[in-house]
Protein backbone atom coordinates (compact mmCIF):
# COMPACT_ATOMS: atom_id res chain seq x y z
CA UNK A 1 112.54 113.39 82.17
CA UNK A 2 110.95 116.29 80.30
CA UNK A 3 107.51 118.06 82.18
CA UNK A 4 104.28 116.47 80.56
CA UNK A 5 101.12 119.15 80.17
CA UNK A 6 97.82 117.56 81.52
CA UNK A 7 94.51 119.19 81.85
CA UNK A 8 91.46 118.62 83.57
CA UNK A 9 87.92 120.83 84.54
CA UNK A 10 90.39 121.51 87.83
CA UNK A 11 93.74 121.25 88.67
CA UNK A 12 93.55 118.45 91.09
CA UNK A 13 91.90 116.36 88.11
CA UNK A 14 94.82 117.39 85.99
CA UNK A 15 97.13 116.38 89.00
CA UNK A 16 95.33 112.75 88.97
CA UNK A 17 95.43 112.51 85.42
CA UNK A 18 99.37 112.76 85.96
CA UNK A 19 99.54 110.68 88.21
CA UNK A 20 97.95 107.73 86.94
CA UNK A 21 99.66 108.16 83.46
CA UNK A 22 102.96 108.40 85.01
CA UNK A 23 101.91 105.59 87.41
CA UNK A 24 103.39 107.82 90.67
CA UNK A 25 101.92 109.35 93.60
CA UNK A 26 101.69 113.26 93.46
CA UNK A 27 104.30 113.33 96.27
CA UNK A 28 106.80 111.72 93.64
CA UNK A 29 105.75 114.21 91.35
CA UNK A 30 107.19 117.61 90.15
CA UNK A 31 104.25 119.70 89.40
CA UNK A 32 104.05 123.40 87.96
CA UNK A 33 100.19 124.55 87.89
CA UNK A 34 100.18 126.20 84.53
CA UNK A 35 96.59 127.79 85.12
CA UNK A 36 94.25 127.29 87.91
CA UNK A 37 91.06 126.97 85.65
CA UNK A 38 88.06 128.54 85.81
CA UNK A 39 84.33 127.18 85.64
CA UNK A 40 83.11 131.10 84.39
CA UNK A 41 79.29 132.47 85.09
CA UNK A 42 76.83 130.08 84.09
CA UNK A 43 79.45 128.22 81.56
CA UNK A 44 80.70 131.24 79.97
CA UNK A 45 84.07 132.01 80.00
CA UNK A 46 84.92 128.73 81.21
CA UNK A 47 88.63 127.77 81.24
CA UNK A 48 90.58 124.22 82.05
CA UNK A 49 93.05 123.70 84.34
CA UNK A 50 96.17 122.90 83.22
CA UNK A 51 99.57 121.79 84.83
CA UNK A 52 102.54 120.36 83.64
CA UNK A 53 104.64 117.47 85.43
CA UNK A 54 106.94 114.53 85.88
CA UNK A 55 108.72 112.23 88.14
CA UNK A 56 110.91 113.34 90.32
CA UNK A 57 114.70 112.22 90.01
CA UNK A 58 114.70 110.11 92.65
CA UNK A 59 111.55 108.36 92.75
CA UNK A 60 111.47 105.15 94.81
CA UNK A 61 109.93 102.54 93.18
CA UNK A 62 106.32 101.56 93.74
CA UNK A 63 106.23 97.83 93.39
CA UNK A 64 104.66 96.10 96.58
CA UNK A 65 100.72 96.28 95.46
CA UNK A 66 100.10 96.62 91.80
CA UNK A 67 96.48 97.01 92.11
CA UNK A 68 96.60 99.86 95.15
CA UNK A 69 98.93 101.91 92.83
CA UNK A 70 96.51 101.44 89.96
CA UNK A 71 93.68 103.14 91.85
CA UNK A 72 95.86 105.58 93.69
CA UNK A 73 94.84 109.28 93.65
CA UNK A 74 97.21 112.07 94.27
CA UNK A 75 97.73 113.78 97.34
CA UNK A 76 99.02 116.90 98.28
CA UNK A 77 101.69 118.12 100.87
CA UNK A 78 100.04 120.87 103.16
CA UNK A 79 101.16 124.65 102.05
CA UNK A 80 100.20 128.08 103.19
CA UNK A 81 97.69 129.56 101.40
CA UNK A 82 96.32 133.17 101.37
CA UNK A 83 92.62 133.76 102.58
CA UNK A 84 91.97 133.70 98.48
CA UNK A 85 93.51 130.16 97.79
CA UNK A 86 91.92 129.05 100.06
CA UNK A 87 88.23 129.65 98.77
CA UNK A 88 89.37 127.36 95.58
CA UNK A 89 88.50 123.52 95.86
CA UNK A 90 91.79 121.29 96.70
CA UNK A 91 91.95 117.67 96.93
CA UNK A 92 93.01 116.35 100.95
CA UNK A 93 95.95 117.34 102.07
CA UNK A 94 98.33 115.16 104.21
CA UNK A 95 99.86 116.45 107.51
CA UNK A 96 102.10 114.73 110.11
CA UNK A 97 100.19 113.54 113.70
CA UNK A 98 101.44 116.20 116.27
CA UNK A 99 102.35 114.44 119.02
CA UNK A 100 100.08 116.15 121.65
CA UNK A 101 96.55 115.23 119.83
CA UNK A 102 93.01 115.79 120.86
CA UNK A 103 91.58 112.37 122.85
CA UNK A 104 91.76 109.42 120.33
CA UNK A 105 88.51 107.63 119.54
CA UNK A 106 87.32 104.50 117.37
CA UNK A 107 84.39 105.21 114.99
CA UNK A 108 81.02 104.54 116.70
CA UNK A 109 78.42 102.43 114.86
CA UNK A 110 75.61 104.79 112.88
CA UNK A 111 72.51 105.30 115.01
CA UNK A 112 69.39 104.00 113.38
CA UNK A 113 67.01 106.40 112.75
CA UNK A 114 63.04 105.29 113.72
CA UNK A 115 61.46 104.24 110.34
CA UNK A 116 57.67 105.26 110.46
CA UNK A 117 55.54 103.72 107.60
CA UNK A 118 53.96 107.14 106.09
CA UNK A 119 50.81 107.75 104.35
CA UNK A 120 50.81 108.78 100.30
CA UNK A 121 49.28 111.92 101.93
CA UNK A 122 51.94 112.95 103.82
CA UNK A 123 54.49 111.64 101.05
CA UNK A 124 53.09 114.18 99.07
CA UNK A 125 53.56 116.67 101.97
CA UNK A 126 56.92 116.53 102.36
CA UNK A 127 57.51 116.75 98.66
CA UNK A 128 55.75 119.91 98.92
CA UNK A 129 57.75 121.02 101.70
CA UNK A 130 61.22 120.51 100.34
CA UNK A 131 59.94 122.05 97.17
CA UNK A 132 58.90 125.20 98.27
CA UNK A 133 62.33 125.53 100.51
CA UNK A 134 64.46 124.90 98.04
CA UNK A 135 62.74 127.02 95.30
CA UNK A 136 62.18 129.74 97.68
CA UNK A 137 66.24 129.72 98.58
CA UNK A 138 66.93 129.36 94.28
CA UNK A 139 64.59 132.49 93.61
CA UNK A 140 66.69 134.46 96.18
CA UNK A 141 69.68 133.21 94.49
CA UNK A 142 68.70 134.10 90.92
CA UNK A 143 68.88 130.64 89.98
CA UNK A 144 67.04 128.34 87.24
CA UNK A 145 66.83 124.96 88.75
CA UNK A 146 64.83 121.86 88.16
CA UNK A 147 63.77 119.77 91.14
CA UNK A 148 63.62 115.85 91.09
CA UNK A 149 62.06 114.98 94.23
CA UNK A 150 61.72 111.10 95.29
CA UNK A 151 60.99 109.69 98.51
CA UNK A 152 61.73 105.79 99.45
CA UNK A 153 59.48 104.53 101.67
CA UNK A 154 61.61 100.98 102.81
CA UNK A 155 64.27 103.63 104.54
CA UNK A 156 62.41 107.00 105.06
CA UNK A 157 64.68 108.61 102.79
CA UNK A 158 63.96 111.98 100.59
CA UNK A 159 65.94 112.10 97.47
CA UNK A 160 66.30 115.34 95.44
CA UNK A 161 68.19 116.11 92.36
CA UNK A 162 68.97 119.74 91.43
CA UNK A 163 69.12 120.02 87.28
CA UNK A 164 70.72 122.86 85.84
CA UNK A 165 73.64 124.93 83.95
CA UNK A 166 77.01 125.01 86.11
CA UNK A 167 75.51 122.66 89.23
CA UNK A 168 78.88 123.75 90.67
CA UNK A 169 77.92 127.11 92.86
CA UNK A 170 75.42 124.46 94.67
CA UNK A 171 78.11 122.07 95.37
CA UNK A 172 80.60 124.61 96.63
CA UNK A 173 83.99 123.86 98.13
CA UNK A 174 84.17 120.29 98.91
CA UNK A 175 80.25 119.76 98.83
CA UNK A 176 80.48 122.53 101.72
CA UNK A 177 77.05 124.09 100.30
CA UNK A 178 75.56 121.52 98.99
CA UNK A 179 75.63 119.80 102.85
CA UNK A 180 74.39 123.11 104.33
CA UNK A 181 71.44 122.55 102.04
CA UNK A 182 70.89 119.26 102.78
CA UNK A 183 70.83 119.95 106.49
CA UNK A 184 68.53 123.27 106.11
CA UNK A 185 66.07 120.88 103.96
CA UNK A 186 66.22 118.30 106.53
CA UNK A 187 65.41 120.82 109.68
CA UNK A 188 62.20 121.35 107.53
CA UNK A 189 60.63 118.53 106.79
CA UNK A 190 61.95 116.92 109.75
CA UNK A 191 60.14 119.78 111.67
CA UNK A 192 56.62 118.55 114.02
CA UNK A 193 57.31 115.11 111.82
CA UNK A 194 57.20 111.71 113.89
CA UNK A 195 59.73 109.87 112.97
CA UNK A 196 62.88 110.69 111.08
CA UNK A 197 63.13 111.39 107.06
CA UNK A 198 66.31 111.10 105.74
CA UNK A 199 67.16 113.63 103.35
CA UNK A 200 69.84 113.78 100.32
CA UNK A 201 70.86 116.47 97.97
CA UNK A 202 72.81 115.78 95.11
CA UNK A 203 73.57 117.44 91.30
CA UNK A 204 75.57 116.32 88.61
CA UNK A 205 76.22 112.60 90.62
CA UNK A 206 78.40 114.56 92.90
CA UNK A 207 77.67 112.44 96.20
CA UNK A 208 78.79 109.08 93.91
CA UNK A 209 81.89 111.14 92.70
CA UNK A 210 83.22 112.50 95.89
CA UNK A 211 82.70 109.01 97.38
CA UNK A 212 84.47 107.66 94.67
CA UNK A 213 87.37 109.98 95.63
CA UNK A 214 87.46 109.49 98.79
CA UNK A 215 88.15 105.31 98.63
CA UNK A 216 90.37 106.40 96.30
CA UNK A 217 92.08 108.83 98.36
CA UNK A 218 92.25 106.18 101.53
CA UNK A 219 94.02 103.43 99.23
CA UNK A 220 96.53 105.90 98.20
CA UNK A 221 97.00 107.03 102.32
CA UNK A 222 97.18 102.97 103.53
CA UNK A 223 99.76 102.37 100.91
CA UNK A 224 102.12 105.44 101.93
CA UNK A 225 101.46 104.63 105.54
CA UNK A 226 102.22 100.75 104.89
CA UNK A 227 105.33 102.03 102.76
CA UNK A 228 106.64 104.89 105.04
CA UNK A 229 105.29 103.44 108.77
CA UNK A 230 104.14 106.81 109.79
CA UNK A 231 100.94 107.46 110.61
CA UNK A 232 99.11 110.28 108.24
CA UNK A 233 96.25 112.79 109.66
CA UNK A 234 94.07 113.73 107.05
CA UNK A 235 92.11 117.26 106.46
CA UNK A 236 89.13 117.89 108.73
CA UNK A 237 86.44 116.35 107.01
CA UNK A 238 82.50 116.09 107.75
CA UNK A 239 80.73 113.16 109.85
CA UNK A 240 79.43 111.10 106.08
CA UNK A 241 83.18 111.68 104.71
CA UNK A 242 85.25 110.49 107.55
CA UNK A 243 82.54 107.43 107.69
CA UNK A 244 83.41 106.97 104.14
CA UNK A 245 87.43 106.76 104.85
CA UNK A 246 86.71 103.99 107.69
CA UNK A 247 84.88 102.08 105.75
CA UNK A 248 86.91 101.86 102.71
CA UNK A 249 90.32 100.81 105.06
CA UNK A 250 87.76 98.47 107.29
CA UNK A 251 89.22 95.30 105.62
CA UNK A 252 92.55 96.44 105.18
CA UNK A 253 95.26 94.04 106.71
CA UNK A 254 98.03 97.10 107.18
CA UNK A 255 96.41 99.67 108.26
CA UNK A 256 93.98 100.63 110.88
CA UNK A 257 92.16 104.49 111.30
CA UNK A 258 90.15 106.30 113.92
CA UNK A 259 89.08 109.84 114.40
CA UNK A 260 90.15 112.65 116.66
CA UNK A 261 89.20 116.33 117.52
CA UNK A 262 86.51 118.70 117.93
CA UNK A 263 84.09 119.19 115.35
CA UNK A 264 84.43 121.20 112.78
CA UNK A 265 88.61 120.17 112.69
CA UNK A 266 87.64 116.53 113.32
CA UNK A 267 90.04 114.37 110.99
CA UNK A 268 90.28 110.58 110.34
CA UNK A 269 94.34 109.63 111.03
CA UNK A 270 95.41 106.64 109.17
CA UNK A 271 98.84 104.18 111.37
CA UNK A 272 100.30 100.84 111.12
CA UNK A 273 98.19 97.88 112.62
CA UNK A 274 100.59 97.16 115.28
């Protein structure tokens, strides 16, 4: 079968493109990254990814669940990568479970956090706070960026929406910045506060996105451990993600998951039901 050329905003978008039109995993996939793609400064000199690929020779076929291979999204095998790699955004990678592992545990049940009914007064105060953070941390940043600030009162949540050019230096590497925003915001208006406000950062409907990934991603991991019997340890991921993989593979008949390790390498690992 002759390569196919694919191309996306990054290369693993190109790689899931692929892999959905060639209706294969990315691990039954020969791939050649043709260029890396590049999102520019501010939008100029932006450049798209661009790989080419095909199945490989031997590909077993992928016929127990129709509708898990439809929503399949590639995965990578682990590689070495230089310090530089590294700082570019890569979808999770699979490794095999070592066999002498950090002390196994179930998820735990989300704590609920104290809802306190809140005047329109001190609404309007913790607006004002999370405004003057975050546009005090953009100026220092040389950044233009509109703020959409909402705050639910039936569960004590603060919502803001960063609106710009090229969100993507405020998302960072796997939502890495975007998260250390979200927390630094939070540590404010959380600060002398009774009661607990919940705060979210998003831009360009990156939470939805990556969330969207993610069940993807755990779909594609139950079937190849429900194909292969093996049990697959997943990148490190943060508290909100791994609660997103447990979730989506709650129901699941085949496959069970828990987490394991020491924060910041704590990982979700996906077995057999026995």
């Amino acid at each position: 079968m002759e390569f196919k050329e694919f191309s996306a905003k990054t290369a693993d978008e190109a790689i899931i493109k692929a892999s959905i039109e060639l209706g294969v995993s990315s691990e039954n996939l020969e791939i050649q990254v043709v260029t890396e793609g590049s999102s520019g400064f501010f939008g100029i000199g932006k450049k798209p990814a661009i790989i080419k690929a095909r199945r490989k020779e031997e590909t077993l076929p992928e016929e127990p669940v129709a509708e898990e291979i439809k929503e399949s999204v590639p995965v990578k095998k682990e590689v070495k990568k230089t310090d530089k790699a590294a700082e570019k955004p890569v979808e999770e990678t699979v490794k095999p479970v070592r066999h002498q592992e950090t002390k196994k545990e179930q998820p735990k049940p989300r704590e609920e956090k104290k809802i306190i009914k809140r005047s329109e007064e001190e609404i309007a105060e913790i607006k004002a706070e999370a405004e003057m953070f975050l546009s005090g941390v953009f100026k220092a940043m040389e950044l233009e960026v509109e703020l959409k600030i909402e705050y639910t009162a039936e569960d004590g949540s603060l919502e803001v929406e960063f609106i710009g050019q090229d969100m993507g230096i405020l998302i960072g590497k796997r939502g890495q910045t975007l998260d250390s925003l979200q927390y630094l915001t939070s540590l404010v208006v959380n600060k002398g506060r009774q009661g607990y406000v919940r705060v979210k950062l998003d831009t360009e409907d990156y939470r939805n996105r990556r969330k969207e990934t993610l069940e993807n991603l755990a779909k594609s991991i139950a079937y190849k451990v429900r194909k292969t019997r093996k049990p697959v340890s997943l990148e490190p991921m943060n508290p909100y993600e791994r609660r997103i993989i447990h979730s989506a593979l709650q129901g699941n008949r085949y496959v069970e998951t828990y987490s394991e390790g020491s924060e910041p390498y704590r990982h979700v690992v996906v077995k057999l039901k026995k």
